[in-house]
C-alpha atoms as a PDB file:
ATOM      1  CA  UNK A   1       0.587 -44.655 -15.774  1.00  0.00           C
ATOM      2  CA  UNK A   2      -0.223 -41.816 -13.855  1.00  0.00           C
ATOM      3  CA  UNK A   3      -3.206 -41.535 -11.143  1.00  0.00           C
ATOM      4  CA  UNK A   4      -5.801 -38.767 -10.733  1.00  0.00           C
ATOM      5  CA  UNK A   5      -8.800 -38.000  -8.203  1.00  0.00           C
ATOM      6  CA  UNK A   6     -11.358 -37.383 -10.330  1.00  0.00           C
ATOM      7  CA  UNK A   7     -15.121 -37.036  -8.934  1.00  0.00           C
ATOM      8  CA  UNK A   8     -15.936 -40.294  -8.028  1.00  0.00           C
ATOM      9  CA  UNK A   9     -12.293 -42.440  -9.486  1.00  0.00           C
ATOM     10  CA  UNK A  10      -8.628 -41.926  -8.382  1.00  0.00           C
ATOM     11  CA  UNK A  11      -8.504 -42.218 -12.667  1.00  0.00           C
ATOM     12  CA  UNK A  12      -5.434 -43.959 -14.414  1.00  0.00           C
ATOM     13  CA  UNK A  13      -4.654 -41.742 -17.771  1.00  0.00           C
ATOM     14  CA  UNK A  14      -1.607 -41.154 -20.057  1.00  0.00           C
ATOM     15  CA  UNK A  15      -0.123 -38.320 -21.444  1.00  0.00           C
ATOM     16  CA  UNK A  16       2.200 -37.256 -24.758  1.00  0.00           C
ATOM     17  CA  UNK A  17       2.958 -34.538 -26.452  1.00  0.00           C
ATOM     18  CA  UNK A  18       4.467 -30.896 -25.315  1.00  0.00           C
ATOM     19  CA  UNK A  19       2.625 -29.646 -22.225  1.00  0.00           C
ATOM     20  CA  UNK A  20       1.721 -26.236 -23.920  1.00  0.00           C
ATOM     21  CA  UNK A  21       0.092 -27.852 -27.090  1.00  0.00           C
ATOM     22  CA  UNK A  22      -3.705 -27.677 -27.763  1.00  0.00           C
ATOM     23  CA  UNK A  23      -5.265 -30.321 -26.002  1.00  0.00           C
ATOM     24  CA  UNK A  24      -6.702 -33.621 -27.408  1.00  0.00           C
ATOM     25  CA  UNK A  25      -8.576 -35.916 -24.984  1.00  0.00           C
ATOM     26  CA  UNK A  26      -9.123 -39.304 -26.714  1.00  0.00           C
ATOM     27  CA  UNK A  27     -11.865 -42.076 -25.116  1.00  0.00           C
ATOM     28  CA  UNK A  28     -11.734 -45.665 -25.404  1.00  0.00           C
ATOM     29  CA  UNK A  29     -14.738 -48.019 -26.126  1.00  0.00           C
ATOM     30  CA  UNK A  30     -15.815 -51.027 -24.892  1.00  0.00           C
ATOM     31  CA  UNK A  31     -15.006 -53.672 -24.738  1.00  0.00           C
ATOM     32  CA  UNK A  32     -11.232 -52.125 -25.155  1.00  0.00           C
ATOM     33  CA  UNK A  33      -9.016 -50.359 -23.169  1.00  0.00           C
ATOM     34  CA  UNK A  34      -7.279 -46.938 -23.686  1.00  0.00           C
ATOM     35  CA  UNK A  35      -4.081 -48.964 -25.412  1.00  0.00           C
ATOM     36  CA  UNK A  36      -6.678 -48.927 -28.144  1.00  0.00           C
ATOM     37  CA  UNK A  37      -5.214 -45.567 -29.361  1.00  0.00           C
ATOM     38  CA  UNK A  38      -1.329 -46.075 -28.978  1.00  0.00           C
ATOM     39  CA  UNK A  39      -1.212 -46.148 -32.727  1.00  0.00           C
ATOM     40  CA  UNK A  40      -2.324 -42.382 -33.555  1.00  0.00           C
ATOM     41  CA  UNK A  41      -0.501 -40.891 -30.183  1.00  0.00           C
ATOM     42  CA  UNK A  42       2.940 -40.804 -31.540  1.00  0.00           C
ATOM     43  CA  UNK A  43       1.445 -38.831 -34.998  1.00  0.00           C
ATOM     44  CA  UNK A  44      -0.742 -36.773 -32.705  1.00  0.00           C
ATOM     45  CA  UNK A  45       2.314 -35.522 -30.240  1.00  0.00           C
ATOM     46  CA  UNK A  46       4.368 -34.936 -33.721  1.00  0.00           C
ATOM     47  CA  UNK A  47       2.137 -32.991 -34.702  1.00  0.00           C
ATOM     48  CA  UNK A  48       2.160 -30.829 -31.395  1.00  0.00           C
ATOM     49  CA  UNK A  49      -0.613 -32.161 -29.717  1.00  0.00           C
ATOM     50  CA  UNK A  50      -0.911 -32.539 -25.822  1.00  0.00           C
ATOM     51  CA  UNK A  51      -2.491 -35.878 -25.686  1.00  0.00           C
ATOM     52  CA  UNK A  52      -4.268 -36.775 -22.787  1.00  0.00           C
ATOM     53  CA  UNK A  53      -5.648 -41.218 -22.972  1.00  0.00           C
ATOM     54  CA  UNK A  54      -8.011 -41.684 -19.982  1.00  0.00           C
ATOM     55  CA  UNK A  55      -9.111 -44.967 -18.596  1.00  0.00           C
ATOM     56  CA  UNK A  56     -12.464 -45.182 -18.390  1.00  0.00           C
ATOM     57  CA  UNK A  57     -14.624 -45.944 -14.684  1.00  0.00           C
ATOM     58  CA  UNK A  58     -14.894 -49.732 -14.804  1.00  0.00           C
ATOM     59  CA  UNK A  59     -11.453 -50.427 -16.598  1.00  0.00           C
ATOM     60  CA  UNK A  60      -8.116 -51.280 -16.069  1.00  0.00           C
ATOM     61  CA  UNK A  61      -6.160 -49.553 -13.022  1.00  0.00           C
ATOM     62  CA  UNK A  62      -9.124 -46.578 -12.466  1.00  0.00           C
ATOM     63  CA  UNK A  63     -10.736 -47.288  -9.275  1.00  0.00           C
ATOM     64  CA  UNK A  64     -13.897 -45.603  -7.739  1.00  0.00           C
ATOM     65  CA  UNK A  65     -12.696 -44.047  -4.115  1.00  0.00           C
ATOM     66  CA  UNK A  66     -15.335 -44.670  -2.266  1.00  0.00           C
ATOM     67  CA  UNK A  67     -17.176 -48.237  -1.829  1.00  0.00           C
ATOM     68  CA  UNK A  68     -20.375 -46.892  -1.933  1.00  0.00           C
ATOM     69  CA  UNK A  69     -20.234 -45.252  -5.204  1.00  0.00           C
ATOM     70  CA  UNK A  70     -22.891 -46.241  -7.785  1.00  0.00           C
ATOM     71  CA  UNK A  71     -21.329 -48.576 -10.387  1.00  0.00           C
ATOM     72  CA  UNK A  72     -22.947 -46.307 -13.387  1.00  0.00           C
ATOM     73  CA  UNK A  73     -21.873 -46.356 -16.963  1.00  0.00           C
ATOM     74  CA  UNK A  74     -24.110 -44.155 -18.524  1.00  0.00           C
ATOM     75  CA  UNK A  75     -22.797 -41.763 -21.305  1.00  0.00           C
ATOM     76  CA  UNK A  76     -23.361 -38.554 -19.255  1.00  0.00           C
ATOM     77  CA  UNK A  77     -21.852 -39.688 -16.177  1.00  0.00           C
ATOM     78  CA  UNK A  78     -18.605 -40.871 -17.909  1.00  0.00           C
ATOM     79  CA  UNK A  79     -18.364 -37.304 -19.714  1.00  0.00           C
ATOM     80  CA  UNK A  80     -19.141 -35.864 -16.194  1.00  0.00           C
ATOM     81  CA  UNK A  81     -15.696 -38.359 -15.046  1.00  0.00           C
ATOM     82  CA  UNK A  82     -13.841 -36.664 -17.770  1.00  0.00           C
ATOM     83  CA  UNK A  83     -14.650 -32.975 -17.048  1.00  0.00           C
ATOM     84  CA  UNK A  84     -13.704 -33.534 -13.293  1.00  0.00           C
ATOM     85  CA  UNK A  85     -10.422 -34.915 -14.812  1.00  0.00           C
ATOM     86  CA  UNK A  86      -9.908 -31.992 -17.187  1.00  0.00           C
ATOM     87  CA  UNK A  87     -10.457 -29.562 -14.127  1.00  0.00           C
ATOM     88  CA  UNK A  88      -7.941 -31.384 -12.299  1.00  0.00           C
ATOM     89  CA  UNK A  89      -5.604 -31.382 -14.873  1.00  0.00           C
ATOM     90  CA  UNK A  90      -6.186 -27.428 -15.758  1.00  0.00           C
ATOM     91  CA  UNK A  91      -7.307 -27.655 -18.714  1.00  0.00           C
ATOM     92  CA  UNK A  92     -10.204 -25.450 -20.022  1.00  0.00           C
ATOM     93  CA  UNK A  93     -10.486 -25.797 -23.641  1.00  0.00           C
ATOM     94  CA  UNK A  94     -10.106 -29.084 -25.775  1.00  0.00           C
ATOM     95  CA  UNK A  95     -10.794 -30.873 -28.759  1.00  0.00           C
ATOM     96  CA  UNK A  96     -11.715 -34.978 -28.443  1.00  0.00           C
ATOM     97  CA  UNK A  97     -11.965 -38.216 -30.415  1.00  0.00           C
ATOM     98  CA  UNK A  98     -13.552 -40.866 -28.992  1.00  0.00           C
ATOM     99  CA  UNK A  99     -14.494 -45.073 -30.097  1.00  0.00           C
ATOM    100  CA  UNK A 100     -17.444 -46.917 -29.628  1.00  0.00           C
ATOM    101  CA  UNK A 101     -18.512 -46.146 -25.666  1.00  0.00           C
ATOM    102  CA  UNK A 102     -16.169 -42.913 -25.879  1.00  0.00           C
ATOM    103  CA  UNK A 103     -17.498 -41.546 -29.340  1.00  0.00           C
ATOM    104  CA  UNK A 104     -20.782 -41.239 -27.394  1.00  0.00           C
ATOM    105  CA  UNK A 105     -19.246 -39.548 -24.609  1.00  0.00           C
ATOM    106  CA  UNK A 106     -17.683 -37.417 -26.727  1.00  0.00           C
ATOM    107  CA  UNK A 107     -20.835 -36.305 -27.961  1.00  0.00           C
ATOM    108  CA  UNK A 108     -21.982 -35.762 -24.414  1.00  0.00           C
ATOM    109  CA  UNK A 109     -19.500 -33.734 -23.522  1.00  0.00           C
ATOM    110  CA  UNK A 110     -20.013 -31.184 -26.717  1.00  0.00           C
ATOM    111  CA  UNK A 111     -23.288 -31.361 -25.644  1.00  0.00           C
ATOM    112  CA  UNK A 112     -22.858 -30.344 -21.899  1.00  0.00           C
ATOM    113  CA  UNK A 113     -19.757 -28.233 -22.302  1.00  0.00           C
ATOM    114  CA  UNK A 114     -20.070 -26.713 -25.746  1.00  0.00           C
ATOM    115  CA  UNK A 115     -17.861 -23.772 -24.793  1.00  0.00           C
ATOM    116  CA  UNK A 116     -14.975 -26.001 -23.851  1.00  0.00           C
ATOM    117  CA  UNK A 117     -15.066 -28.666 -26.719  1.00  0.00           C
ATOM    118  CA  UNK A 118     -13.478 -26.908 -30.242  1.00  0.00           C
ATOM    119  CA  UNK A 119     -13.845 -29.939 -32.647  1.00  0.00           C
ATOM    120  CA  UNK A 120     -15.294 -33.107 -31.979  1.00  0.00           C
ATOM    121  CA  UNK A 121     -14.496 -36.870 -33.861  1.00  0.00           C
ATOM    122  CA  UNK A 122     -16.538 -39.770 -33.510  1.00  0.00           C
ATOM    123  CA  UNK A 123     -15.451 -43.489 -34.904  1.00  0.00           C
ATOM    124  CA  UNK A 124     -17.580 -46.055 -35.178  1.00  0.00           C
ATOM    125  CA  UNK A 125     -20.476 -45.808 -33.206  1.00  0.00           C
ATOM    126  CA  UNK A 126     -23.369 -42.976 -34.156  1.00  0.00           C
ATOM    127  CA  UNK A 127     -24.595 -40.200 -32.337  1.00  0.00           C
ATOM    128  CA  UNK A 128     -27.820 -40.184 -29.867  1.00  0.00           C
ATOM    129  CA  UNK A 129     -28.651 -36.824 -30.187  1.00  0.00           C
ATOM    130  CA  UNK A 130     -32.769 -36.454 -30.339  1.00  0.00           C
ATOM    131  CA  UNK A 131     -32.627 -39.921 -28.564  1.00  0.00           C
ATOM    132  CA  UNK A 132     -32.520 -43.741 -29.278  1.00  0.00           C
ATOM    133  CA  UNK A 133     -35.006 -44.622 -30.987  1.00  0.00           C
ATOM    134  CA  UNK A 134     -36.354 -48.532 -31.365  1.00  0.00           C
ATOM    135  CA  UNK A 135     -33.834 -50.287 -33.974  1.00  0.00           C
ATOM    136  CA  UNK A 136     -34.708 -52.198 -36.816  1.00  0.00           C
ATOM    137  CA  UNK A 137     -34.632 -55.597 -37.102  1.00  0.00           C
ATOM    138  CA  UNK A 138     -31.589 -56.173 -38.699  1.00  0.00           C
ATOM    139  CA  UNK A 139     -29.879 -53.608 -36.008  1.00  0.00           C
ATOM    140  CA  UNK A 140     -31.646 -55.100 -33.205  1.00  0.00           C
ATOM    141  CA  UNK A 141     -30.195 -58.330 -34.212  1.00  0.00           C
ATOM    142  CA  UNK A 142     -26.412 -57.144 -34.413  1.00  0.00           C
ATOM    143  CA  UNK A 143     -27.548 -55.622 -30.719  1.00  0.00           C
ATOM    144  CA  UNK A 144     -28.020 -59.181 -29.719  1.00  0.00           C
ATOM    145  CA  UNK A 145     -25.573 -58.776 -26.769  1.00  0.00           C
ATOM    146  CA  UNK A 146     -27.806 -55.653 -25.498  1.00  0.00           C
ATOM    147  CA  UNK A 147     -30.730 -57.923 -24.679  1.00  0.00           C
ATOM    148  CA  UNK A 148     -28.540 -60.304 -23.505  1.00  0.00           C
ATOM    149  CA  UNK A 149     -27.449 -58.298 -20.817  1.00  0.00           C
ATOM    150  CA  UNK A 150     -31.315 -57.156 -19.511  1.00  0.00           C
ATOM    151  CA  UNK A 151     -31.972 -60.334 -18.309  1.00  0.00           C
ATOM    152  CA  UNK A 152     -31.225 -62.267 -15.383  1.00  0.00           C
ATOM    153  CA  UNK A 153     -29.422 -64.971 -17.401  1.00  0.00           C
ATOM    154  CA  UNK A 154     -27.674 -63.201 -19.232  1.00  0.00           C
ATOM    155  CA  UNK A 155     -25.809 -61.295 -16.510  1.00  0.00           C
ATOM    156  CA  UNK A 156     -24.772 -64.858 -15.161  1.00  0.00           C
ATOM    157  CA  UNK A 157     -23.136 -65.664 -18.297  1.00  0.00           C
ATOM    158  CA  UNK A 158     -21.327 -62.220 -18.213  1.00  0.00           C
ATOM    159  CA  UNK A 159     -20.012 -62.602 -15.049  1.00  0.00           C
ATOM    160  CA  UNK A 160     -19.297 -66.332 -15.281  1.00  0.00           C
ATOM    161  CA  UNK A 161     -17.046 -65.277 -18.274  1.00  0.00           C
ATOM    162  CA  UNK A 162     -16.604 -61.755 -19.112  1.00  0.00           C
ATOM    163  CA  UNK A 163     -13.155 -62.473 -21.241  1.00  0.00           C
ATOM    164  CA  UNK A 164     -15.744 -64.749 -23.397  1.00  0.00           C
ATOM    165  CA  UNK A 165     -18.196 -62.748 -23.739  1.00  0.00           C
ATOM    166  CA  UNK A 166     -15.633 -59.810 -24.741  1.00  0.00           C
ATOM    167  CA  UNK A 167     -13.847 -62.038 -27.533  1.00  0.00           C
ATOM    168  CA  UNK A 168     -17.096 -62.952 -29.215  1.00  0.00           C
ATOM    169  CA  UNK A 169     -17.647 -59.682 -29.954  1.00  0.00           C
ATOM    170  CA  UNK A 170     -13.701 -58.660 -31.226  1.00  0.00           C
ATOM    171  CA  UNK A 171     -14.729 -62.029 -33.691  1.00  0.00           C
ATOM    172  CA  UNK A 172     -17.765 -60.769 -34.863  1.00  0.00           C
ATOM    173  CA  UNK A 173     -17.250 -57.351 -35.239  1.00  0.00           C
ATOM    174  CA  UNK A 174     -14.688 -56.810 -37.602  1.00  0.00           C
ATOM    175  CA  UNK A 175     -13.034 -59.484 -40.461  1.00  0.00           C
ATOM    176  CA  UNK A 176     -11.666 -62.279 -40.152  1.00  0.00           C
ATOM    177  CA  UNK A 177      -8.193 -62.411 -38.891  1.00  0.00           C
ATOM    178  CA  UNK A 178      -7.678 -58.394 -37.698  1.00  0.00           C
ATOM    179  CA  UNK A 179      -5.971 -59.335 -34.438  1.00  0.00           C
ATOM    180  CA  UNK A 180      -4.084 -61.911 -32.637  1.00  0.00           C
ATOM    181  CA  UNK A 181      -5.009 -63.639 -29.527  1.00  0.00           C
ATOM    182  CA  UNK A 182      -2.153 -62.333 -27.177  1.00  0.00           C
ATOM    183  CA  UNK A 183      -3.099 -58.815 -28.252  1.00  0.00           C
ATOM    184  CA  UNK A 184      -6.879 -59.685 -27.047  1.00  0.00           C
ATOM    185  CA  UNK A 185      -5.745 -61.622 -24.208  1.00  0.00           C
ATOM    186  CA  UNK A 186      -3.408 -58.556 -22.977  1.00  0.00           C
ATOM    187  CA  UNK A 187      -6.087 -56.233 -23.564  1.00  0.00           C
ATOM    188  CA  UNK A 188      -8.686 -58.361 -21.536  1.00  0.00           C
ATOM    189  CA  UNK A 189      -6.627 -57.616 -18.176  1.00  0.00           C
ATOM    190  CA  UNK A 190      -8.286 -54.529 -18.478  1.00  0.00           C
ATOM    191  CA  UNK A 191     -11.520 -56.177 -17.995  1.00  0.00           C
ATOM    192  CA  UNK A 192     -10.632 -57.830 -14.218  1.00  0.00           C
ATOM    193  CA  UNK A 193     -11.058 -54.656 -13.180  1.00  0.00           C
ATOM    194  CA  UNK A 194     -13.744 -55.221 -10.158  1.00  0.00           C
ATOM    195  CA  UNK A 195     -16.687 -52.937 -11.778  1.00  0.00           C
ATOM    196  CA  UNK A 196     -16.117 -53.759 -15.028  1.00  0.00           C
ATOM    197  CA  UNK A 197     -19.135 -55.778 -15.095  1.00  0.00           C
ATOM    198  CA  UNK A 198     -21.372 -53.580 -13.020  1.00  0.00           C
ATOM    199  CA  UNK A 199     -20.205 -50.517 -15.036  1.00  0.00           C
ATOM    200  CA  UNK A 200     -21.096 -52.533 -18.386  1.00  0.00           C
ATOM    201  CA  UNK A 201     -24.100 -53.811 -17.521  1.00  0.00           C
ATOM    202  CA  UNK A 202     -25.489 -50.425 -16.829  1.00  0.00           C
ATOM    203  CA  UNK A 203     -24.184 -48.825 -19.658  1.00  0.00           C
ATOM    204  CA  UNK A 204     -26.613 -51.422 -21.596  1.00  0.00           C
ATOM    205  CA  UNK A 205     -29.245 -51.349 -19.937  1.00  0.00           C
ATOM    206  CA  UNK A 206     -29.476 -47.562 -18.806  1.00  0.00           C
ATOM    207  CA  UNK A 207     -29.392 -46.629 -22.742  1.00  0.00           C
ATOM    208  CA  UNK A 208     -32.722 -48.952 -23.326  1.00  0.00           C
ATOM    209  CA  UNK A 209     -34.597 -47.793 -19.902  1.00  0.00           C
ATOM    210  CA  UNK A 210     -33.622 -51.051 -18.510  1.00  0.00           C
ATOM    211  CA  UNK A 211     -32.326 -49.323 -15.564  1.00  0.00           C
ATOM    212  CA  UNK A 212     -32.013 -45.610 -14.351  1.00  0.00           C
ATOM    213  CA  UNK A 213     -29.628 -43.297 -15.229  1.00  0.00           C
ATOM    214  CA  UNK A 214     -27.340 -42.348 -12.537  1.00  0.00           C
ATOM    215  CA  UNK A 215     -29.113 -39.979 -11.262  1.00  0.00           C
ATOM    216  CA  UNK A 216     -26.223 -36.781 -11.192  1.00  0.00           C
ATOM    217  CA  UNK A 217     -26.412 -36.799 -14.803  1.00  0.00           C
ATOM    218  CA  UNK A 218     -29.918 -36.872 -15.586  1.00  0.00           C
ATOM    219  CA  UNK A 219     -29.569 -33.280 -16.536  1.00  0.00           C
ATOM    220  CA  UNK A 220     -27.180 -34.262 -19.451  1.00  0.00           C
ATOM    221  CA  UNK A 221     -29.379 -37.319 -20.465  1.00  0.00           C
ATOM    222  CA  UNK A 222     -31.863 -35.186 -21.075  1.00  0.00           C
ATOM    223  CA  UNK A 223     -30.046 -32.320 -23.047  1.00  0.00           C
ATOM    224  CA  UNK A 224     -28.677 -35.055 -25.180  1.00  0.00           C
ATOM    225  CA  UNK A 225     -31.925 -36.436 -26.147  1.00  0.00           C
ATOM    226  CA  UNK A 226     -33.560 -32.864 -26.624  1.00  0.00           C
ATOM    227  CA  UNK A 227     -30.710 -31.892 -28.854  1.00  0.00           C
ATOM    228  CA  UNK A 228     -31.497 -32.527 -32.473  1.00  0.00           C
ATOM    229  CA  UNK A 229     -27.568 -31.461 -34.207  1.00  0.00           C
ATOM    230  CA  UNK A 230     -24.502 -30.667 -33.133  1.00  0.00           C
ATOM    231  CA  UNK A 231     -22.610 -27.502 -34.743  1.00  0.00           C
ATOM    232  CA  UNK A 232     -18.785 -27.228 -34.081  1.00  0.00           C
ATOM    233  CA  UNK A 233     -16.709 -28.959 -36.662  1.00  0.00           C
ATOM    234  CA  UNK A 234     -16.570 -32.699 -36.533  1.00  0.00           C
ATOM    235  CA  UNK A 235     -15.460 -35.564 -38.381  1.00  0.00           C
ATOM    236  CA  UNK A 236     -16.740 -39.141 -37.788  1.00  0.00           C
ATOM    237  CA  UNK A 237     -14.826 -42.260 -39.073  1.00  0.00           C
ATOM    238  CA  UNK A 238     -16.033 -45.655 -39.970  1.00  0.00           C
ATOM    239  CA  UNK A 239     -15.087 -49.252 -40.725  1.00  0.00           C
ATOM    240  CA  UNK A 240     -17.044 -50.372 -44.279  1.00  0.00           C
ATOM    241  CA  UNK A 241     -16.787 -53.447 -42.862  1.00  0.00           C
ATOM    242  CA  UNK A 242     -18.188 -52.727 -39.297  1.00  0.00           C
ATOM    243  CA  UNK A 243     -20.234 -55.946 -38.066  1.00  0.00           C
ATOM    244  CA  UNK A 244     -22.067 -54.292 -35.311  1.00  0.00           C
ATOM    245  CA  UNK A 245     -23.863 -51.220 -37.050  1.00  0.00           C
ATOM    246  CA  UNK A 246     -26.125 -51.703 -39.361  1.00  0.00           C
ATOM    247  CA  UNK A 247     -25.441 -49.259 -42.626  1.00  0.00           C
ATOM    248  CA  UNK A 248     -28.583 -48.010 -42.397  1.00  0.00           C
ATOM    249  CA  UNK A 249     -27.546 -46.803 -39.006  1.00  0.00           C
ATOM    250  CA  UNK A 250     -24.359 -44.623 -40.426  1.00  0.00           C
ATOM    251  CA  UNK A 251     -26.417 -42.911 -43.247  1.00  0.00           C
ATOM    252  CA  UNK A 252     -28.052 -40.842 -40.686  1.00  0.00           C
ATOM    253  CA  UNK A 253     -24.816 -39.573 -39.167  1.00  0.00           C
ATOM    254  CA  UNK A 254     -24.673 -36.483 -41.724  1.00  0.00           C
ATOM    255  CA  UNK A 255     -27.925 -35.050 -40.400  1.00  0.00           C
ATOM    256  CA  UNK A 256     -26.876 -34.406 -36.574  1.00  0.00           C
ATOM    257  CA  UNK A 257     -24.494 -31.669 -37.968  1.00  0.00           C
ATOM    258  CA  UNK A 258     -24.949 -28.379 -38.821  1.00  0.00           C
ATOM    259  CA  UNK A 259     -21.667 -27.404 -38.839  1.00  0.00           C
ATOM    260  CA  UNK A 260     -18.546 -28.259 -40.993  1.00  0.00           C
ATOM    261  CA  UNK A 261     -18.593 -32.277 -41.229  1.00  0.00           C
ATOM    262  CA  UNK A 262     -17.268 -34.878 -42.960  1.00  0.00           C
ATOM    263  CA  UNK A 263     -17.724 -38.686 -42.775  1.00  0.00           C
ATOM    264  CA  UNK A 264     -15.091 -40.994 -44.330  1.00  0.00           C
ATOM    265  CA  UNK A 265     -15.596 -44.995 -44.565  1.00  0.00           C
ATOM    266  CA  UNK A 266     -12.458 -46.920 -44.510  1.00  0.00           C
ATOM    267  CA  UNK A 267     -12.285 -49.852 -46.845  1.00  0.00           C
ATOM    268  CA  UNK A 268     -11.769 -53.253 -45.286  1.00  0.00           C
ATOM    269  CA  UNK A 269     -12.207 -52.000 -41.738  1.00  0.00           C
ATOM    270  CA  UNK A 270     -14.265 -53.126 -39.145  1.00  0.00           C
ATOM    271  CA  UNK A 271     -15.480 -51.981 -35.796  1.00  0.00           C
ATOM    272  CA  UNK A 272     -12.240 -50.733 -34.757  1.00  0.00           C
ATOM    273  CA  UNK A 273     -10.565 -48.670 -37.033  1.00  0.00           C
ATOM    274  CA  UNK A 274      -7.890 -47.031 -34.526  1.00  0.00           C
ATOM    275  CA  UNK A 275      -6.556 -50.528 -34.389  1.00  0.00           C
ATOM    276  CA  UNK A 276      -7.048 -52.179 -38.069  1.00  0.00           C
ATOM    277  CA  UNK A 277      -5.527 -48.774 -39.600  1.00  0.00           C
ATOM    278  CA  UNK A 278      -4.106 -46.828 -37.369  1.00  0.00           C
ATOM    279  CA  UNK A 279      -1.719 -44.797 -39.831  1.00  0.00           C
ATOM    280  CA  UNK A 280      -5.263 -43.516 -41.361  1.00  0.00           C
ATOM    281  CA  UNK A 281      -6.892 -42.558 -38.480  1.00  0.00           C
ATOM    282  CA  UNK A 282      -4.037 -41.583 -36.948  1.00  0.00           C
ATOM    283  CA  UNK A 283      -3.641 -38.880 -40.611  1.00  0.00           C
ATOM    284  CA  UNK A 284      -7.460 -38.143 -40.155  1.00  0.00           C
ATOM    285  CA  UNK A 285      -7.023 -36.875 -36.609  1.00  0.00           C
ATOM    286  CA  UNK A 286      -3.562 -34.790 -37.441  1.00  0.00           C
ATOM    287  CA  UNK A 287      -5.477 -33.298 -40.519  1.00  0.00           C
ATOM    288  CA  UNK A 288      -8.858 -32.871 -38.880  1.00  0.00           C
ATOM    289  CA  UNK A 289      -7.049 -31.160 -35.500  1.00  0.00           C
ATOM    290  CA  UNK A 290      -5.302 -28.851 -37.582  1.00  0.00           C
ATOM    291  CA  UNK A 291      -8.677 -27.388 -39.463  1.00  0.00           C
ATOM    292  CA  UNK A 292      -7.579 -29.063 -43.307  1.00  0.00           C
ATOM    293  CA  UNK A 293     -10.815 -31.778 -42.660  1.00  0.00           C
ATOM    294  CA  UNK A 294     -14.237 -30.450 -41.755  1.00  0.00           C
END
């Protein structure tokens, strides 16, 4: 896998498709790794895509290049990471798709760099545009591990075992049965990387004003939160069976778009669609990229 400086991270990615095709930049979530995706690259660089699969800060082989680089994890500061990767890399316009962590980076980056990002597609986890605000009870409760993580305990059991903590949530977050345990135990190499736990537990905790934002991307923080909808076409894609949002959560999706959208719910999948049907998502993308979807 290649190697890139990128702001603060010499930055592992991977790359298909012809070198002259529109880019697509497509983000991993957490906790997951950029293989997350290698079902819908091969229908993506078909279709004539130039795919670019970063790793995120915190994951697998990226590395931060200096020592004294704040472990952040933030939204903004990840879509400020992929910009300074898509300079590098020469590209200027782009469309993206992005899971859990990166569907909300994804939005960041429309958000920031709305002149650069053509169409936008989020899976599985919801916008924050106007803001987070207080969940319900029943979403606080499938947010269990968000608490967890602001307090003092909690971060001991997270570093004690982060590969635990990890595979509770693969369990619990999709049905019964959707992987295998060498596919979760191959994956979870990923998660050895040294600032994987610093980079997590400030990506919690930042989003609930547990602890700052890092501090270069306040700016985009706060653009997020004062944007109320989004208007270039997007497409968002969820599991039915999803185990950590709520479906409360999801029915307010529509109404941070102005533009052309369109949400579509995939029977019998959970959390991680990319993985559970990759042959859908992977026919959503192709469809959606080439302007037949939203």
């Amino acid at each position: 896998m290649p190697m890139i400086a990128a702001g603060d991270l010499d930055l592992a990615y991977a790359v298909a498709g012809p070198t002259d095709g529109p880019p697509v930049l497509l983000l991993h979530g957490w906790p997951d790794d950029a293989s997350t995706w290698d079902g819908v690259v091969p229908a993506l660089a078909a279709a004539g895509r130039r795919v670019i699969v970063p790793t995120l800060r915190g994951f697998g082989a990226t590395r931060f290049r200096e020592p004294t680089a704040p472990r952040t994890g933030n939204s903004a500061i990840h879509a400020m990471d992929m910009i300074a990767l898509l300079d590098a890399l020469g590209i200027d316009r782009f469309a993206v798709a992005g899971h859990d962590w990166g569907s909300n980076i994804a939005e960041a980056l429309a958000v920031g760099w709305p002149e650069r990002v053509e169409r936008l597609a989020m899976l599985a986890t919801p916008p924050r545009l106007g803001g987070m605000p207080t969940p319900s009870f029943e979403q606080a409760q499938r947010y269990w591990y968000h608490w967890f993580m602001a307090t003092a305990r909690g971060e001991e059991a997270v570093r004690r075992d982060p590969h635990g903590f990890a595979h509770v949530h693969w369990v619990n977050w999709a049905p019964a049965g959707w992987f295998d345990e060498a596919t979760f135990r191959r994956i979870a190499r990923s998660f050895d990387n040294p600032d994987w736990i610093d980079v997590t537990l400030h990506s919690y905790r930042s989003r609930w004003e547990n602890a700052p934002f890092d501090p270069r991307s306040e700016w985009l923080e706060t653009k997020i939160k004062a944007t109320a909808t989004l208007s270039l076409p997007a497409l968002f894609i969820k599991g039915n069976e999803d185990g950590v949002t709520a479906p409360a959560s999801f029915e307010r999706v529509p109404s941070k778009f102005g533009g052309p959208f369109e949400l579509v719910g995939l029977p019998g999948v959970g959390h991680f669609p990319q993985r559970e049907a990759p042959e859908k998502v992977a026919a959503l993308l192709v469809a959606f990229l080439a302007g037949a979807r939203a």
